[in-house]
C-alpha atoms as a PDB file:
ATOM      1  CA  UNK A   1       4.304 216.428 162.997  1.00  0.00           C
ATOM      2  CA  UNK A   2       3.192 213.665 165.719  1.00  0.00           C
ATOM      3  CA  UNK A   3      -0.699 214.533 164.062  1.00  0.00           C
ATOM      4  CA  UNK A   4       1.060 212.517 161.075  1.00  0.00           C
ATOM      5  CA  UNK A   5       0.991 209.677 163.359  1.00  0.00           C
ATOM      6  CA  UNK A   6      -2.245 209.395 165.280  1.00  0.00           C
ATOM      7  CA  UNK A   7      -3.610 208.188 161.803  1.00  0.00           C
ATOM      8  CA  UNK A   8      -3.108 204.791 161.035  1.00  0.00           C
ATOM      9  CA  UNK A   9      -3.485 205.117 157.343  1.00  0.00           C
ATOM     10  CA  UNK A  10      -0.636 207.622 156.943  1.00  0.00           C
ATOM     11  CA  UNK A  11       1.904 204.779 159.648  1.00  0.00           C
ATOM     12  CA  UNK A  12       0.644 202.232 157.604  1.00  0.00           C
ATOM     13  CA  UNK A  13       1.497 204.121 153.979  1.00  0.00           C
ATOM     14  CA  UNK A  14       5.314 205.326 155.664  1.00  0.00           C
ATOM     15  CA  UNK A  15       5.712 201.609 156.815  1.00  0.00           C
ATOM     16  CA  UNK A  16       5.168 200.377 153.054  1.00  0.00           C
ATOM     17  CA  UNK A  17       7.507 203.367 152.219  1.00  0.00           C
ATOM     18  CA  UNK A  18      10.411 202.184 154.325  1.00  0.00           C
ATOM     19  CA  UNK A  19       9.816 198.250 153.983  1.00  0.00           C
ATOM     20  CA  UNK A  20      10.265 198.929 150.295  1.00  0.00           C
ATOM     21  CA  UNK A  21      13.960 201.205 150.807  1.00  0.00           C
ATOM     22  CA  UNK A  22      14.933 198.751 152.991  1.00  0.00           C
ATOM     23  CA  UNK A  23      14.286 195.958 150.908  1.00  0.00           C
ATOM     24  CA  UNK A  24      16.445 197.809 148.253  1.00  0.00           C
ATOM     25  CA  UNK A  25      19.218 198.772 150.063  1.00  0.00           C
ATOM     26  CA  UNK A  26      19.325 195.148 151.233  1.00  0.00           C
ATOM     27  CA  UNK A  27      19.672 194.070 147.734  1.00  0.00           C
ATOM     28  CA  UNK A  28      21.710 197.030 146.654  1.00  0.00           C
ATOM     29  CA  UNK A  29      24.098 196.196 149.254  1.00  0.00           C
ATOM     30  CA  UNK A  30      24.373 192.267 148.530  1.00  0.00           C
ATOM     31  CA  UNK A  31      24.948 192.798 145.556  1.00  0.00           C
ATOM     32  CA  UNK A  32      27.618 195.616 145.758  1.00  0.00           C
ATOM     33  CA  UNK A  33      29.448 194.475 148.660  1.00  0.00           C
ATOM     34  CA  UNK A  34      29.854 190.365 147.453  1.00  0.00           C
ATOM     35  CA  UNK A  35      29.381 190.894 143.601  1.00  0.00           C
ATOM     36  CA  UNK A  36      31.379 193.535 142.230  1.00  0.00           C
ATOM     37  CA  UNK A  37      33.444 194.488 145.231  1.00  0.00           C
ATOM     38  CA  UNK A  38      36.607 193.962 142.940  1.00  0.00           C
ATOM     39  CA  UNK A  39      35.725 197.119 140.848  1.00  0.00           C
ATOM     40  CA  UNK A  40      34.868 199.166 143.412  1.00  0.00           C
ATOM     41  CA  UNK A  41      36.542 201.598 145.376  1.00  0.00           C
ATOM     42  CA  UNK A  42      37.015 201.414 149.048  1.00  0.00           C
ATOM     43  CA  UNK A  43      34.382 204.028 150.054  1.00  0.00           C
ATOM     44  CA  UNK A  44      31.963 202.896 148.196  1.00  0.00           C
ATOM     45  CA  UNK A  45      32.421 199.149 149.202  1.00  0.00           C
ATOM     46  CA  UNK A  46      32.129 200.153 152.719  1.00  0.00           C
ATOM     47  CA  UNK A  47      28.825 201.997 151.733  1.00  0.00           C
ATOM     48  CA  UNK A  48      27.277 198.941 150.157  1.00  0.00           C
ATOM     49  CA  UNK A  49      28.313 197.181 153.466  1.00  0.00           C
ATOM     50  CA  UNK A  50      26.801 199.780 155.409  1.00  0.00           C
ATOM     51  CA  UNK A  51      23.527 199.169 153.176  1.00  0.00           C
ATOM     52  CA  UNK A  52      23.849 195.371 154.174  1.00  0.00           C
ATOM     53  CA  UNK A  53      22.974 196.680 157.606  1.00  0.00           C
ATOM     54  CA  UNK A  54      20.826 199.280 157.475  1.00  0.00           C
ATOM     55  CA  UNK A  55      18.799 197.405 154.861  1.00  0.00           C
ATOM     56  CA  UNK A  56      17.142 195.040 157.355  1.00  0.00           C
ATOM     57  CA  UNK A  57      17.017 197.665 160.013  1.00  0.00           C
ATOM     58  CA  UNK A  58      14.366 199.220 157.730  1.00  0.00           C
ATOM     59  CA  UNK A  59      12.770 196.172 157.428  1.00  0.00           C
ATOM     60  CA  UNK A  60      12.506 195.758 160.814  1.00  0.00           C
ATOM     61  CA  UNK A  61      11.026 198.736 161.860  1.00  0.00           C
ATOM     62  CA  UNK A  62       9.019 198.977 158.445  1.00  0.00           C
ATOM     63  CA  UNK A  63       7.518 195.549 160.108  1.00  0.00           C
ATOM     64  CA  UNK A  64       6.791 196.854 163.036  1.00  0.00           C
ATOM     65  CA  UNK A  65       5.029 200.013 162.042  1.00  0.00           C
ATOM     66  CA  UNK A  66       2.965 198.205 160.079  1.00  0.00           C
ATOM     67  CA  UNK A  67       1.990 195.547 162.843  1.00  0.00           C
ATOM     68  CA  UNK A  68       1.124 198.583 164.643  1.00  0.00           C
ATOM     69  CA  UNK A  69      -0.785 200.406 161.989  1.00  0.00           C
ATOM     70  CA  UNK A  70      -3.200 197.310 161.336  1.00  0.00           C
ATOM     71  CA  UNK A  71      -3.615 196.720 164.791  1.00  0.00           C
ATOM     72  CA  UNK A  72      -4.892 200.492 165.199  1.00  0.00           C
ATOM     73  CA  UNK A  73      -7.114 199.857 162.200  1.00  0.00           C
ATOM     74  CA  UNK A  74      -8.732 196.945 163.472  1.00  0.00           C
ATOM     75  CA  UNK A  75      -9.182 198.663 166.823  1.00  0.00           C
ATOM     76  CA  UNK A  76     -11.182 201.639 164.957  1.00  0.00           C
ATOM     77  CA  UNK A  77     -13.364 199.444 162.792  1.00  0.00           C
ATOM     78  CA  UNK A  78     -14.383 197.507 166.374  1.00  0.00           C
END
């Protein structure tokens, strides 16, 4: 499991992986939880909130693992 992460090709392609759900669930969410909360049931309008935050979590730390990953690239080509 943690030899998944020594390589920074495979951090790199897993940080594209979760920018790109959280970018979804982001807009998933908006659009969910302010757009068409009147036809929608409690449950799920407190799921597309949820999304609203969990969303730019991913993005965060899909960021951040890819900061991480290029850094550790450049470091091997040097």
């Amino acid at each position: 499991m943690f030899d998944f992460f020594v390589d920074p090709r495979n951090v790199l392609r897993l940080s594209t992986r979760i920018l790109w759900t959280g970018l979804i669930m982001l807009l998933i969410g908006i659009v969910g939880a302010y757009l068409i909360e009147l036809h929608a049931n409690l449950i799920v309008l407190v799921s597309m909130h949820a999304m609203t935050i969990i969303g730019p979590t991913l993005l965060k730390i899909g960021y951040v693992m890819r900061l991480l990953s290029q850094h550790n690239l450049r470091l091997q080509h040097a």
